[in-house]
Protein backbone atom coordinates (compact mmCIF):
# COMPACT_ATOMS: atom_id res chain seq x y z
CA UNK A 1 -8.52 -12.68 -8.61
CA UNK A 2 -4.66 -13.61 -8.29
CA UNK A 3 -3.33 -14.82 -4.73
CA UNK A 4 -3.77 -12.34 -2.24
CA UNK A 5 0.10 -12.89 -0.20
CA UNK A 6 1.61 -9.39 -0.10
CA UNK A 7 5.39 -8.89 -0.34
CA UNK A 8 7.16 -5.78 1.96
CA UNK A 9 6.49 -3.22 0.10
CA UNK A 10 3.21 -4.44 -1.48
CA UNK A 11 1.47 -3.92 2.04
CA UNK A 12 3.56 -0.84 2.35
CA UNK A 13 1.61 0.59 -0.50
CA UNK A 14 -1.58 -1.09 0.25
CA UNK A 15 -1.06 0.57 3.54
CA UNK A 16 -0.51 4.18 2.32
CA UNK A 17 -3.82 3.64 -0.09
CA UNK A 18 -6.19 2.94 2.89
CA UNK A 19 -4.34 5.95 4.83
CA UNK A 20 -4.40 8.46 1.85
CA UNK A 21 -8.21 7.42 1.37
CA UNK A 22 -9.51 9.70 -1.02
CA UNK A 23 -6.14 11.37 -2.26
CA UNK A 24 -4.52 7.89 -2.88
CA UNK A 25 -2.95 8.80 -6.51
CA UNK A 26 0.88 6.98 -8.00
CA UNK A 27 3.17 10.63 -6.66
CA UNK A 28 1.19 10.71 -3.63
CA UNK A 29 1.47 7.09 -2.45
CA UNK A 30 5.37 7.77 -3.47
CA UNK A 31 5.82 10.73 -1.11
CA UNK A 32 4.18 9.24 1.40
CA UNK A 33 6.33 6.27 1.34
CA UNK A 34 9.55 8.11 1.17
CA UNK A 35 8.39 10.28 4.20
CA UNK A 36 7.22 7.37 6.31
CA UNK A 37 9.69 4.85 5.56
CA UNK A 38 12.94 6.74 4.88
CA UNK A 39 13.44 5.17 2.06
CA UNK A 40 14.39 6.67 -1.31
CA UNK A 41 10.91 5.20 -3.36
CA UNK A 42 10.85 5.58 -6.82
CA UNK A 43 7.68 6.36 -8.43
CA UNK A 44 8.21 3.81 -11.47
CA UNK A 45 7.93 0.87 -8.65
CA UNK A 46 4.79 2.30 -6.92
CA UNK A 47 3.01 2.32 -10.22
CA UNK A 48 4.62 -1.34 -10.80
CA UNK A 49 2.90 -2.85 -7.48
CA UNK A 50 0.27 -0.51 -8.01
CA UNK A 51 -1.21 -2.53 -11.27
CA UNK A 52 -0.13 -5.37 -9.60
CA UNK A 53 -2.50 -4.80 -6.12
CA UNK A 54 -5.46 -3.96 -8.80
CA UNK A 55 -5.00 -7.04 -10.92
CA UNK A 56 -4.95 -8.67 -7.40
CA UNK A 57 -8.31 -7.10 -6.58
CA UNK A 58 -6.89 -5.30 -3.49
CA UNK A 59 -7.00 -1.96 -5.05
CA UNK A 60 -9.70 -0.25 -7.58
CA UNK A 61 -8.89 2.70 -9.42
CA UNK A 62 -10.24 5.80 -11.32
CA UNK A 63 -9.05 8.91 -13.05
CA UNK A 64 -10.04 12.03 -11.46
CA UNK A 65 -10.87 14.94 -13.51
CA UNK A 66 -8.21 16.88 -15.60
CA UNK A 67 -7.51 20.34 -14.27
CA UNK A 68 -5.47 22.80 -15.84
CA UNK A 69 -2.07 22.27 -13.22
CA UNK A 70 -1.27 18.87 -14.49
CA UNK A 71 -1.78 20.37 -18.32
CA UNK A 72 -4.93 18.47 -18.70
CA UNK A 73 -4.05 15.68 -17.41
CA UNK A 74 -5.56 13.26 -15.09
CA UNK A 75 -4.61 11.59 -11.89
CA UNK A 76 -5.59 7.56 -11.22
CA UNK A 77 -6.85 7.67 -7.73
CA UNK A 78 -6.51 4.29 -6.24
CA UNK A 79 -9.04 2.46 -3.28
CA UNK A 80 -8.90 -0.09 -1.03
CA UNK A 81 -11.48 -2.74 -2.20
CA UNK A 82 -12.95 -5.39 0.24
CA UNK A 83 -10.14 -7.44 -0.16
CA UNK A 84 -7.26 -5.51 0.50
CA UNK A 85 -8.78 -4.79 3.74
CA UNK A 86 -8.95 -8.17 4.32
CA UNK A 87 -5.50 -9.09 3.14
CA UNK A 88 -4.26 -6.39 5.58
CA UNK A 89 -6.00 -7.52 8.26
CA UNK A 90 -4.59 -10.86 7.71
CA UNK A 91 -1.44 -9.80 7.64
CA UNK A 92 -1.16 -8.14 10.63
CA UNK A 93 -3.09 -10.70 12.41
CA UNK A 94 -0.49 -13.41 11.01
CA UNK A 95 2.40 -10.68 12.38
CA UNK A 96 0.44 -10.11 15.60
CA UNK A 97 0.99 -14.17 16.42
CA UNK A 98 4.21 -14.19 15.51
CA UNK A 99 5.21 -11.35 17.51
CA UNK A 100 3.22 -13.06 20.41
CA UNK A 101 5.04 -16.26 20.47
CA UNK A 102 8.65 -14.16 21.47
CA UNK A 103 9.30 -14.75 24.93
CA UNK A 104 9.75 -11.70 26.51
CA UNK A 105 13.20 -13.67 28.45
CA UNK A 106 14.29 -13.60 23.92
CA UNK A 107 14.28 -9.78 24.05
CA UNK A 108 16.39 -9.47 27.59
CA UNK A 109 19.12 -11.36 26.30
CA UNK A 110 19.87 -9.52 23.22
């Protein structure tokens, strides 16, 4: 397994795969993002980090069955594995202290 340190948008979509649970496939994770975020997300970069979560072991993936909307087609549903959990939950626990340590005097100044 690669190193486990997750860029922005890296937890963003590891984030949107534990929400989506079952339904986690590449134009869903995208839509979800866009909505969420308000950011314009392009679907070429969520397959991008994607691969790159799964070669990480933070993500497993399977194709679904082909049904007769996508053409025959069909769609790579992608999980959380053990270890994405835990990289999330390390990364909000390291984002958790660092919020701590603000004084709440920093925020009254601004």
């Amino acid at each position: 397994m690669k190193g486990t340190n997750l860029g922005e948008f890296e937890e963003l979509v590891l984030l949107t795969v534990a929400a989506l649970i079952n339904e986690a496939y590449s134009v869903a994770v995208c839509d979800e993002l866009s909505s969420h975020t308000g950011r314009s997300v392009k679907l070429g970069v969520v397959h991008a980090v994607l691969n790159r979560l799964e070669e990480k072991g933070l993500v497993k993936s399977e194709l679904g069955e082909a049904t007769k909307a996508r053409g025959g087609k069909r769609k790579r549903f992608y999980q959380l594995t053990m270890q994405g959990k835990a990289a999330l939950v390390s990364a909000k626990a390291m984002r958790d202290q660092l919020w701590a340590r603000i004084p709440s005097l920093a925020w009254e100044k601004m």
